[in-house]
C-alpha atoms as a PDB file:
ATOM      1  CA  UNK A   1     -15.204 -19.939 -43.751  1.00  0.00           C
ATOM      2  CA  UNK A   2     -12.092 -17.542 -44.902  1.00  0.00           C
ATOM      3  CA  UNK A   3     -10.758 -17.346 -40.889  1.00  0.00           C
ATOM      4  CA  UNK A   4      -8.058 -20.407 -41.599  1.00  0.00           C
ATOM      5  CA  UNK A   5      -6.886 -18.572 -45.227  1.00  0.00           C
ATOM      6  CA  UNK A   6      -6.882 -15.109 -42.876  1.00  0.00           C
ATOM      7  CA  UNK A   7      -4.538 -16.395 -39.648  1.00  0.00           C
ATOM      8  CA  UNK A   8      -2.331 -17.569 -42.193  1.00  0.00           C
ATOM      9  CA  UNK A   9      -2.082 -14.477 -44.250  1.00  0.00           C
ATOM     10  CA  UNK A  10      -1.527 -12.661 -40.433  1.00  0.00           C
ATOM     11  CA  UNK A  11       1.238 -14.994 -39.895  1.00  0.00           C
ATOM     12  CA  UNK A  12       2.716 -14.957 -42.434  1.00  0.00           C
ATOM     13  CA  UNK A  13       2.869 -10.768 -42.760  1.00  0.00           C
ATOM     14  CA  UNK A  14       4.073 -10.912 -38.925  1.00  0.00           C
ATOM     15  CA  UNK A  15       7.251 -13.275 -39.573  1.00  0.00           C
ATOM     16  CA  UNK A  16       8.222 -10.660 -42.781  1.00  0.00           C
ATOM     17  CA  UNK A  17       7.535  -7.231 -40.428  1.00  0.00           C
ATOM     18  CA  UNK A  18       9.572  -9.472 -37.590  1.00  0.00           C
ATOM     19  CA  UNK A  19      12.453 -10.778 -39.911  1.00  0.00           C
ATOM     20  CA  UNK A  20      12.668  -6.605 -41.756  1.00  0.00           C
ATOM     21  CA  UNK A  21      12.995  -5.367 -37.797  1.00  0.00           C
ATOM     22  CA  UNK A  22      15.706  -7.772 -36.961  1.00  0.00           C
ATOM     23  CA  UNK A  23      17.394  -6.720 -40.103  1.00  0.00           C
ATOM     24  CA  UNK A  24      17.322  -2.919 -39.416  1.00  0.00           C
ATOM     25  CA  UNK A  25      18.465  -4.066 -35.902  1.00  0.00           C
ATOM     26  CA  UNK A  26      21.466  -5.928 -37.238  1.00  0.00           C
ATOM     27  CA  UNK A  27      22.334  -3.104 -40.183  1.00  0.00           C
ATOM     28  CA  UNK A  28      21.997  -0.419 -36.899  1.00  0.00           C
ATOM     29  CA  UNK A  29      24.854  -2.246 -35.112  1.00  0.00           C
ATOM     30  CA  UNK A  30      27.274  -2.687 -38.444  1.00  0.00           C
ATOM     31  CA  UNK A  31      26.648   1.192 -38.172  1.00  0.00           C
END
């Protein structure tokens, strides 16, 4: 029933933890 609602809460979460480590990647370089 909920599996649809749950993939997209998984994607969702993934892009954010995926955009933050791209971030620290980027701020570790300017260091």
């Amino acid at each position: 029933m909920g599996n649809r609602d749950w993939l997209a809460r998984f994607s969702l979460f993934a892009i954010f933890v995926w955009q933050r480590l791209r971030s620290n990647e980027r701020l570790r370089l300017q260091l």
